[in-house]
C-alpha atoms as a PDB file:
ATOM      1  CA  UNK A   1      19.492 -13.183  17.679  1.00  0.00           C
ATOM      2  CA  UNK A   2      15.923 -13.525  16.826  1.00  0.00           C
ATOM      3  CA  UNK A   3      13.359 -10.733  17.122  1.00  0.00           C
ATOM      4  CA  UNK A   4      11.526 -11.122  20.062  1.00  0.00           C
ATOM      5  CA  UNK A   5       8.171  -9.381  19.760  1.00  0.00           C
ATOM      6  CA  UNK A   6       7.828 -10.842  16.042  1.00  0.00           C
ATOM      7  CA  UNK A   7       7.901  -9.937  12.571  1.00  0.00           C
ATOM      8  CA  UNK A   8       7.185  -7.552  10.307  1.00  0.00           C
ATOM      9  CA  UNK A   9       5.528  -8.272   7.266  1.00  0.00           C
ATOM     10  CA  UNK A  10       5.063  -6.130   4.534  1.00  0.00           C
ATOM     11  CA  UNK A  11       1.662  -6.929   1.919  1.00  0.00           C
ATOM     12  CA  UNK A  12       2.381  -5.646  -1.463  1.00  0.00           C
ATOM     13  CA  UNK A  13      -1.009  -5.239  -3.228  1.00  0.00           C
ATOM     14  CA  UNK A  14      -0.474  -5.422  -7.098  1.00  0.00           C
ATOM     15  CA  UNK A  15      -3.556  -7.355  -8.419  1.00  0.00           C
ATOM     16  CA  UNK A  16      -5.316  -4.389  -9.634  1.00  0.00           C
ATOM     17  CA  UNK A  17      -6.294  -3.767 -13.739  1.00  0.00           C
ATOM     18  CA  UNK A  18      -4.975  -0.781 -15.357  1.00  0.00           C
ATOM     19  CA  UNK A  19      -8.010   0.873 -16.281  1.00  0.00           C
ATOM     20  CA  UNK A  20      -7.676   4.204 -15.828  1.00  0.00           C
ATOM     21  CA  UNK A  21      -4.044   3.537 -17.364  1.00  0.00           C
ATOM     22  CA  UNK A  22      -6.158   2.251 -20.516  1.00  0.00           C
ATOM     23  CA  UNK A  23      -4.223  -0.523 -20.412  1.00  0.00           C
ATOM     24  CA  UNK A  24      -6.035  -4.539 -20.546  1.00  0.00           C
ATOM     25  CA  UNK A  25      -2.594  -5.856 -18.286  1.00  0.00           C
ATOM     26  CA  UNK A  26      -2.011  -5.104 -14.380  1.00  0.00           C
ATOM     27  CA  UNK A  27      -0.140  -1.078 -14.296  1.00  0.00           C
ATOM     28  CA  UNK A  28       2.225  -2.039 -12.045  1.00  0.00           C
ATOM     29  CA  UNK A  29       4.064  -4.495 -15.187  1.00  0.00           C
ATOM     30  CA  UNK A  30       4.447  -1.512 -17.229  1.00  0.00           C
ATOM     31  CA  UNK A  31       7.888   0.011 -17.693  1.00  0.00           C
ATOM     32  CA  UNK A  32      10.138   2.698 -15.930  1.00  0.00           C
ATOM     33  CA  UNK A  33      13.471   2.977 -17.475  1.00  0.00           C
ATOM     34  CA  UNK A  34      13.222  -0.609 -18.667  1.00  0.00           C
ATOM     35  CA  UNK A  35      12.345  -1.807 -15.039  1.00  0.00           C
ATOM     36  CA  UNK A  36       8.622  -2.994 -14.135  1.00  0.00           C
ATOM     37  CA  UNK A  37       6.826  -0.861 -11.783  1.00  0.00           C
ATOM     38  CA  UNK A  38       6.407  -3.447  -9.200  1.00  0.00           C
ATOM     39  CA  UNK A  39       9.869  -4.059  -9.222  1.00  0.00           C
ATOM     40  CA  UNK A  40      10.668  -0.839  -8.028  1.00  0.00           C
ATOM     41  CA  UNK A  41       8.393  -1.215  -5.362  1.00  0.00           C
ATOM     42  CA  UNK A  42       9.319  -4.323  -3.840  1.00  0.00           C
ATOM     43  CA  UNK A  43      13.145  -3.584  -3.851  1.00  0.00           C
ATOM     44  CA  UNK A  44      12.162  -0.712  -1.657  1.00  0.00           C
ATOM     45  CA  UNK A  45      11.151  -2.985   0.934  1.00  0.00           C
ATOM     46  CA  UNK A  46      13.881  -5.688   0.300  1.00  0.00           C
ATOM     47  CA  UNK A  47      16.274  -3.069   1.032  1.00  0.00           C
ATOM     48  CA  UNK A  48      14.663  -1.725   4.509  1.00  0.00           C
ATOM     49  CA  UNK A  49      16.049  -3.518   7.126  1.00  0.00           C
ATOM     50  CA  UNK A  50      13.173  -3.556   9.547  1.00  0.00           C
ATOM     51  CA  UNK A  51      11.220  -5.980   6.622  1.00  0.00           C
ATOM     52  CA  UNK A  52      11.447  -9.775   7.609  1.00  0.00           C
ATOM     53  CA  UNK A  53       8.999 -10.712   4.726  1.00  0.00           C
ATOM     54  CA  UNK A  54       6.493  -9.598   1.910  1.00  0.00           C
ATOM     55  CA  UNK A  55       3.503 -10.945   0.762  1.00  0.00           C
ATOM     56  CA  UNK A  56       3.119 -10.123  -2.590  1.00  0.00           C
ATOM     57  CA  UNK A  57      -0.852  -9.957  -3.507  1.00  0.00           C
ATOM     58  CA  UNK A  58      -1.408 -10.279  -7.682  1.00  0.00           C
ATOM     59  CA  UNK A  59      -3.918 -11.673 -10.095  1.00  0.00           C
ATOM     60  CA  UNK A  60      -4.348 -15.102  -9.785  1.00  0.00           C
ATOM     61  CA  UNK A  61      -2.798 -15.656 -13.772  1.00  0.00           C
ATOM     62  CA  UNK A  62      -0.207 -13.697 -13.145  1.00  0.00           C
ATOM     63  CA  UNK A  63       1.338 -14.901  -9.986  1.00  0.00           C
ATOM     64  CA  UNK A  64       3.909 -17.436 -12.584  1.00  0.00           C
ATOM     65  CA  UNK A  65       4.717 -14.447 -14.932  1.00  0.00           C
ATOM     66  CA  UNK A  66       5.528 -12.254 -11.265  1.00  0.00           C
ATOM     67  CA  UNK A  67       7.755 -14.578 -10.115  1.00  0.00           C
ATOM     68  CA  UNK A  68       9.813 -15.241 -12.915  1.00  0.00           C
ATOM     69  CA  UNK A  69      10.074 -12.190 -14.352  1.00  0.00           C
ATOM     70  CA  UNK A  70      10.105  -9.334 -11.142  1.00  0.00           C
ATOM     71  CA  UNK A  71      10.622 -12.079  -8.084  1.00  0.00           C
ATOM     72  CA  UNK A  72      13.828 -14.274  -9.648  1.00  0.00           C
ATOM     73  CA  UNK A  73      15.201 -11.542 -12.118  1.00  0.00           C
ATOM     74  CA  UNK A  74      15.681  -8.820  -9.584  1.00  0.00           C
ATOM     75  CA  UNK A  75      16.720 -11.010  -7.019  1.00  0.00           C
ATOM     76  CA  UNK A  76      13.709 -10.344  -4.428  1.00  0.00           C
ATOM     77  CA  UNK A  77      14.752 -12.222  -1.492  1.00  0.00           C
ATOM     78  CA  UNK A  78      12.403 -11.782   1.226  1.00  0.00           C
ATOM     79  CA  UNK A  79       9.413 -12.374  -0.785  1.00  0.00           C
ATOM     80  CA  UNK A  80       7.565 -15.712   1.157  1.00  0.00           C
ATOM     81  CA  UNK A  81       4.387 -15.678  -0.406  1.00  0.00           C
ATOM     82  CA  UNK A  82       2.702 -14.984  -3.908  1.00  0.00           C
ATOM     83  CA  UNK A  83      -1.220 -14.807  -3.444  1.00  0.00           C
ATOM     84  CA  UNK A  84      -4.176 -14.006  -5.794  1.00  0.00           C
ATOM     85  CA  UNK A  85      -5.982 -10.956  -5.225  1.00  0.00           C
ATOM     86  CA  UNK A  86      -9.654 -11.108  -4.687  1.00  0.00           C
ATOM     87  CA  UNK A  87     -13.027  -8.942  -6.531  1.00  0.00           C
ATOM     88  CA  UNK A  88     -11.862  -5.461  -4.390  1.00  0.00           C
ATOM     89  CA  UNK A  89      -8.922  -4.178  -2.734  1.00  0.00           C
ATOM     90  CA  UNK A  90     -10.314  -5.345   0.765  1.00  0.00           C
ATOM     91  CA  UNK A  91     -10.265  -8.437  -0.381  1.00  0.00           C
ATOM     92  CA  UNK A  92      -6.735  -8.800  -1.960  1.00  0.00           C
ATOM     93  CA  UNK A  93      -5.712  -7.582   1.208  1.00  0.00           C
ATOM     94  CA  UNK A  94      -7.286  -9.978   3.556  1.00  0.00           C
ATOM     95  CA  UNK A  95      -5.653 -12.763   1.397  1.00  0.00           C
ATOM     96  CA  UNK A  96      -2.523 -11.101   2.080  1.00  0.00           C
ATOM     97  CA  UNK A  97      -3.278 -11.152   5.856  1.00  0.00           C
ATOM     98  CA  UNK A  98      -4.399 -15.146   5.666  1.00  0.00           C
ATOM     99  CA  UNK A  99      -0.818 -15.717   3.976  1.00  0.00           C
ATOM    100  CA  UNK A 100       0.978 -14.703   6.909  1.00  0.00           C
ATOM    101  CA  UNK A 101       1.061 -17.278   9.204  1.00  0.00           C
ATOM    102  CA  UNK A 102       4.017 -17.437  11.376  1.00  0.00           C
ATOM    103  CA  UNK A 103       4.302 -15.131  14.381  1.00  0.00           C
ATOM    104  CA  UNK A 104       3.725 -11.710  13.269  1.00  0.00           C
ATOM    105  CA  UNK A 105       3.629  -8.350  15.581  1.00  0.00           C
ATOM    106  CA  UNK A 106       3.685  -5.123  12.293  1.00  0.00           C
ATOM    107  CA  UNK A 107       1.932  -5.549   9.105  1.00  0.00           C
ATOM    108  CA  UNK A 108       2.560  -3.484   6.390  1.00  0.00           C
ATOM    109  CA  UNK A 109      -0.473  -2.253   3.925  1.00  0.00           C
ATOM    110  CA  UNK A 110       1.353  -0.975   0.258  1.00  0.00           C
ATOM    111  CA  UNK A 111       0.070   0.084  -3.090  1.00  0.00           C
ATOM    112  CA  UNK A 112       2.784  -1.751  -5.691  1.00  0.00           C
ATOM    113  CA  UNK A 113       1.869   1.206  -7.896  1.00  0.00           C
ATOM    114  CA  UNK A 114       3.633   3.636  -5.318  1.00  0.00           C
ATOM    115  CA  UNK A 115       7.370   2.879  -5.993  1.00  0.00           C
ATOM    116  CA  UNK A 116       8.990   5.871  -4.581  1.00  0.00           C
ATOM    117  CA  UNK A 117       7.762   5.498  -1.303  1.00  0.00           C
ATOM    118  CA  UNK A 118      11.024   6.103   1.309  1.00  0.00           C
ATOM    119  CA  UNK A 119      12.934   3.636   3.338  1.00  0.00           C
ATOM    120  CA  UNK A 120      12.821   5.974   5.773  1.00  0.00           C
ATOM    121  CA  UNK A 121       9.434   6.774   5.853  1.00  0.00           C
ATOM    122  CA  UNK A 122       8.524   2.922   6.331  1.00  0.00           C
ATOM    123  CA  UNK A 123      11.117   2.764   9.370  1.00  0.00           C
ATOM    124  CA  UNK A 124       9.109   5.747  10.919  1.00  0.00           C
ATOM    125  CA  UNK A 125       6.191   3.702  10.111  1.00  0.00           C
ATOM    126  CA  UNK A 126       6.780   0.313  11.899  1.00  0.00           C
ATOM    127  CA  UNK A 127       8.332   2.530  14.513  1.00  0.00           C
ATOM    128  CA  UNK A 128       5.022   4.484  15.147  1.00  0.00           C
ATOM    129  CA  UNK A 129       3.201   1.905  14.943  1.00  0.00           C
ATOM    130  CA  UNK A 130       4.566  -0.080  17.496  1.00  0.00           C
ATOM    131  CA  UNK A 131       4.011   2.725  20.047  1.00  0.00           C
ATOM    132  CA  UNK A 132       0.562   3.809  18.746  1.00  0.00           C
ATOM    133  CA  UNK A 133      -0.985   0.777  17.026  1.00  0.00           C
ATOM    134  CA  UNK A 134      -1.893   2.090  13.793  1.00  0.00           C
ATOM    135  CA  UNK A 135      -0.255   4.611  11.212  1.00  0.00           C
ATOM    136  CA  UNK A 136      -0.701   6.108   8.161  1.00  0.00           C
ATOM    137  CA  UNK A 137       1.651   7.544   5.792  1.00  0.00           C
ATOM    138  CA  UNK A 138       0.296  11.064   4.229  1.00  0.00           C
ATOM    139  CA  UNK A 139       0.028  14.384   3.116  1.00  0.00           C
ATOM    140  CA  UNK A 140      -1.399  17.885   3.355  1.00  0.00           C
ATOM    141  CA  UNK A 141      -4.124  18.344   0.427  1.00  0.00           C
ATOM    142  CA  UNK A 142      -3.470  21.770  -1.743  1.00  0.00           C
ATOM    143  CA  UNK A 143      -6.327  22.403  -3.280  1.00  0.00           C
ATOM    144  CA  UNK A 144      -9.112  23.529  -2.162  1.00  0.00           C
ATOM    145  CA  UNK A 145     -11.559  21.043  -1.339  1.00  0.00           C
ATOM    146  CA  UNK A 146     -15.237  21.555  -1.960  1.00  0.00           C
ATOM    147  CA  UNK A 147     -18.519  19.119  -1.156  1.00  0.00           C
ATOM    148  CA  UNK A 148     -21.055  19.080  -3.772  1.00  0.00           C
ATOM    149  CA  UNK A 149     -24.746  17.385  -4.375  1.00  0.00           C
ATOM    150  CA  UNK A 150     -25.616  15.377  -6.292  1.00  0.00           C
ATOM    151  CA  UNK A 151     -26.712  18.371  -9.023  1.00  0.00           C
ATOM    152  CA  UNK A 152     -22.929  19.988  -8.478  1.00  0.00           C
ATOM    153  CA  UNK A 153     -23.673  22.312  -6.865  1.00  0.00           C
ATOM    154  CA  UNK A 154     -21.270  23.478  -3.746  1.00  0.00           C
ATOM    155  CA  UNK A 155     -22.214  22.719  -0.592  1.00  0.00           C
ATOM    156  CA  UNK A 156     -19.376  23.833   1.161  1.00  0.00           C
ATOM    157  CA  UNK A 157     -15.910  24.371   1.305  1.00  0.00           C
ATOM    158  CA  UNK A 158     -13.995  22.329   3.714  1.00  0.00           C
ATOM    159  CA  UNK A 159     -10.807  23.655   5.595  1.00  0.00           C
ATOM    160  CA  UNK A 160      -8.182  23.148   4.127  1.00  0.00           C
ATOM    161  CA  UNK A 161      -5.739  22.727   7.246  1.00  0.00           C
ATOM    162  CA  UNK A 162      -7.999  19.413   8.454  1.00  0.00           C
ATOM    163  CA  UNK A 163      -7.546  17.347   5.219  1.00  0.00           C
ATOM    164  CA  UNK A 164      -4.558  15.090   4.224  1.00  0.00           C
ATOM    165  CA  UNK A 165      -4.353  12.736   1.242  1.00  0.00           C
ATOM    166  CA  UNK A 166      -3.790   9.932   2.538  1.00  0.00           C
ATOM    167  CA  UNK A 167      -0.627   7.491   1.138  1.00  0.00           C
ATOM    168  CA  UNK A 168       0.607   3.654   1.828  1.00  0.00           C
ATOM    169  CA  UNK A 169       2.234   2.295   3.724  1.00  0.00           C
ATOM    170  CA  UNK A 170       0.052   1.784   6.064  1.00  0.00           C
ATOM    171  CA  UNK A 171       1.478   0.292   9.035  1.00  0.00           C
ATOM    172  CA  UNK A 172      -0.694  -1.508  12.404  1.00  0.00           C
ATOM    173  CA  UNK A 173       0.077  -4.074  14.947  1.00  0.00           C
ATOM    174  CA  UNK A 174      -0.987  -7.023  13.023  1.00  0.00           C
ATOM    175  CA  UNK A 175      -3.695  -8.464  15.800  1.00  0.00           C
ATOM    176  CA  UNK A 176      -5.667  -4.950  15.771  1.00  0.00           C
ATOM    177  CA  UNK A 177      -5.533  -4.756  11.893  1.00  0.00           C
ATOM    178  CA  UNK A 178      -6.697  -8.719  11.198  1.00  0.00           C
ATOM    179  CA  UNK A 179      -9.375  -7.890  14.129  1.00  0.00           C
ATOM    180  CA  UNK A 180     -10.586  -5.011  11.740  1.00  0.00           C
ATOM    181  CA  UNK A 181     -10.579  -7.182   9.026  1.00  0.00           C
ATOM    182  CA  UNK A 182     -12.330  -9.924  10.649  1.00  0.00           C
ATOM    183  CA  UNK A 183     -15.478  -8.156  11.949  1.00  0.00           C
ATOM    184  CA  UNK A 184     -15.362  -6.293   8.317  1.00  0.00           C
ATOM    185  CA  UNK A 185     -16.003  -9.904   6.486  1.00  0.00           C
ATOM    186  CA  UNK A 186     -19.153 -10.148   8.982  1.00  0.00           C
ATOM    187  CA  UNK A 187     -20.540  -6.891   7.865  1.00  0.00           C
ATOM    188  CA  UNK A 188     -19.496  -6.992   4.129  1.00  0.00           C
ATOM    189  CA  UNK A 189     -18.691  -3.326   3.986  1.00  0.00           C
ATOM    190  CA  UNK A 190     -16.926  -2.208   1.435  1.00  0.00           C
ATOM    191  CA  UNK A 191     -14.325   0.598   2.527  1.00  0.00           C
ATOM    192  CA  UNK A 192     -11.389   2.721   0.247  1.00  0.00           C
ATOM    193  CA  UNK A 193      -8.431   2.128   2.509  1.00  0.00           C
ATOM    194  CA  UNK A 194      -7.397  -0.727   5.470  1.00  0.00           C
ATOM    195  CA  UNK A 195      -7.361   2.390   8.214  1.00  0.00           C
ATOM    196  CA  UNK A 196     -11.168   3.093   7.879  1.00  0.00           C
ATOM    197  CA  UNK A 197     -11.050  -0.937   8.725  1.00  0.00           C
ATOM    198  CA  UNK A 198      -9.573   0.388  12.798  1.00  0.00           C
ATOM    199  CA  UNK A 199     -11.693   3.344  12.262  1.00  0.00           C
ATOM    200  CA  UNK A 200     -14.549   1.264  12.291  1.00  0.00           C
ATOM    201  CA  UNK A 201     -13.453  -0.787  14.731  1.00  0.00           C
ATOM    202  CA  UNK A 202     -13.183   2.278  17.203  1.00  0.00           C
ATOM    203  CA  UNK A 203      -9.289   2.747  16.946  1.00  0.00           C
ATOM    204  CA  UNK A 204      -7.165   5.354  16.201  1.00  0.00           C
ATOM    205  CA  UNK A 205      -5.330   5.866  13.282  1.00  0.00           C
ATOM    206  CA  UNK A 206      -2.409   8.579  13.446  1.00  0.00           C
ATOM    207  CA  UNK A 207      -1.214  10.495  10.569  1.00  0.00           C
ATOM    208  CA  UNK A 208       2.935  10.303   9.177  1.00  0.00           C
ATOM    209  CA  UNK A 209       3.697  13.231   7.485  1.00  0.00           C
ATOM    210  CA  UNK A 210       4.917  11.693   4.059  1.00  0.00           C
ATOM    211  CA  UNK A 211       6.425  12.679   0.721  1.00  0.00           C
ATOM    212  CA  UNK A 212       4.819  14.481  -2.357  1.00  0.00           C
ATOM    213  CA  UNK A 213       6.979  11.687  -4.326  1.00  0.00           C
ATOM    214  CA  UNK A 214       4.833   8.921  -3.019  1.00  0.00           C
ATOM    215  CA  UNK A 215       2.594   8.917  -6.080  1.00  0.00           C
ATOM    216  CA  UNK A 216       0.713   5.945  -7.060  1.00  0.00           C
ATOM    217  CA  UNK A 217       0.830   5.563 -10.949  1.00  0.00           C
ATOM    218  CA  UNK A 218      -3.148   5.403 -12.373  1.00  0.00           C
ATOM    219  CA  UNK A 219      -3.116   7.252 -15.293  1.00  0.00           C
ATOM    220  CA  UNK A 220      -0.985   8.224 -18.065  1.00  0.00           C
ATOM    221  CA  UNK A 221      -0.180  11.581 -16.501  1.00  0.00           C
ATOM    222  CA  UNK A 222       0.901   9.725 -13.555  1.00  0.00           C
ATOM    223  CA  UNK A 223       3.720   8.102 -15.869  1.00  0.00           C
ATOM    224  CA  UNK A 224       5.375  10.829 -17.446  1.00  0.00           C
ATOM    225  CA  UNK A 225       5.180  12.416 -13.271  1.00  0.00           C
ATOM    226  CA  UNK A 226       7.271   9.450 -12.428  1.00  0.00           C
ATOM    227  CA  UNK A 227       9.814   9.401 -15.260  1.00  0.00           C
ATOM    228  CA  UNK A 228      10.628  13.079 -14.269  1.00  0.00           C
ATOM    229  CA  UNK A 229      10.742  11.396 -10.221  1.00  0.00           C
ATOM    230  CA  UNK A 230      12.607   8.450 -11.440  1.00  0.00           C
ATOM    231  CA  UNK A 231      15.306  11.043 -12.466  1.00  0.00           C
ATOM    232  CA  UNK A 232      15.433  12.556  -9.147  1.00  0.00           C
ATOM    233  CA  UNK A 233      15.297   9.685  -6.283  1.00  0.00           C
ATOM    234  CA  UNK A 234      17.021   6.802  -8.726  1.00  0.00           C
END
């Protein structure tokens, strides 16, 4: 039977450079085990059953070398759309949100450069969301965590028990999350995550307790990190 309170749709976002990977080509092509990235990624969400679709956000050359070589090869099925990316992550995303046009209740926010995020952790996700309207997927910091001028000098030290890194997926009721989005485009701010998009917006954002695992891949250190995971989870 068909879902009655609509679906959920999962936005990959994988039309960032890999800068910081000193790299000219988008990180999430490069290699694990002979297997891109992005693949990875996305065949964690083909395989969780709560997932009626993904919207897969690249660069807008790639989006022919994506499909035939992640998409087709590794069999992707519930991949609808392939969209360009825009100037900043905010915008990617909001193309992502455009894309999905048929009746949608749970969206899905995802870094394709995180490929070892859980199944189970995105079920927990959708379900939370559902009850609470927006989620996000994170983790206690454990370092120390010190504000400094502009000089570097220390300022303070913040406690350590209030701060969480904060992961994907992030996970909202898709009407509260494109509302966010909407009023954002008005006042052209630019923000470092989709949930300071409902913070904004006066709405609160609860916290998943996620997985150390959950890396996302930036720099080389990052890569030999997620060989050793690789080992582990695969």
């Amino acid at each position: 039977m068909p879902k009655t309170e609509g679906k959920v749709v999962a936005i990959i976002v994988a039309a960032g450079r890999g800068k910081r990977m000193g790299m000219d080509f988008n990180k999430q092509f490069i290699l694990l085990n002979n297997k891109p990235i992005l693949a990875y990624t996305l065949e964690k969400f083909e395989k969780t059953e709560s997932i009626d679709e993904i919207v897969l956000v690249v660069g807008k050359d790639e989006i022919g070398f994506v499909k035939e070589n992640i998409i087709d090869k590794y069999s992707i099925k519930k991949v609808s759309k392939i969209v360009a990316g825009g100037k900043e992550r905010q915008d990617s995303v909001y193309n992502g949100l455009l894309a999905v046009k048929e009746h949608c209740s749970i969206i899905l926010i995802h870094d394709g450069a995180r490929p070892f995020i859980e199944e189970e952790l995105i079920e927990k996700s959708i379900d939370m969301a559902r009850k609470m309207g927006a989620v996000v997927v994170a983790v206690p910091v454990k370092d120390t965590i010190k504000r400094v001028d502009n000089d570097m000098k220390v300022i303070d030290t913040l406690k350590r028990d209030e701060l969480w890194s904060i992961q994907t997926p992030q996970t909202f009721q898709y009407k509260l999350l494109k509302k966010a989005y909407d009023l954002n485009r008005e006042n052209k701010d630019i923000v470092t995550d989709d949930a300071m998009m409902v913070e904004r917006l006066g709405g609160t954002v609860n916290i998943l307790k996620g997985s150390y695992k959950n890396i996302k891949i930036t720099t080389p250190e990052d890569l030999i990190i997620a060989e050793n995971i690789l080992k582990e989870v695969w």
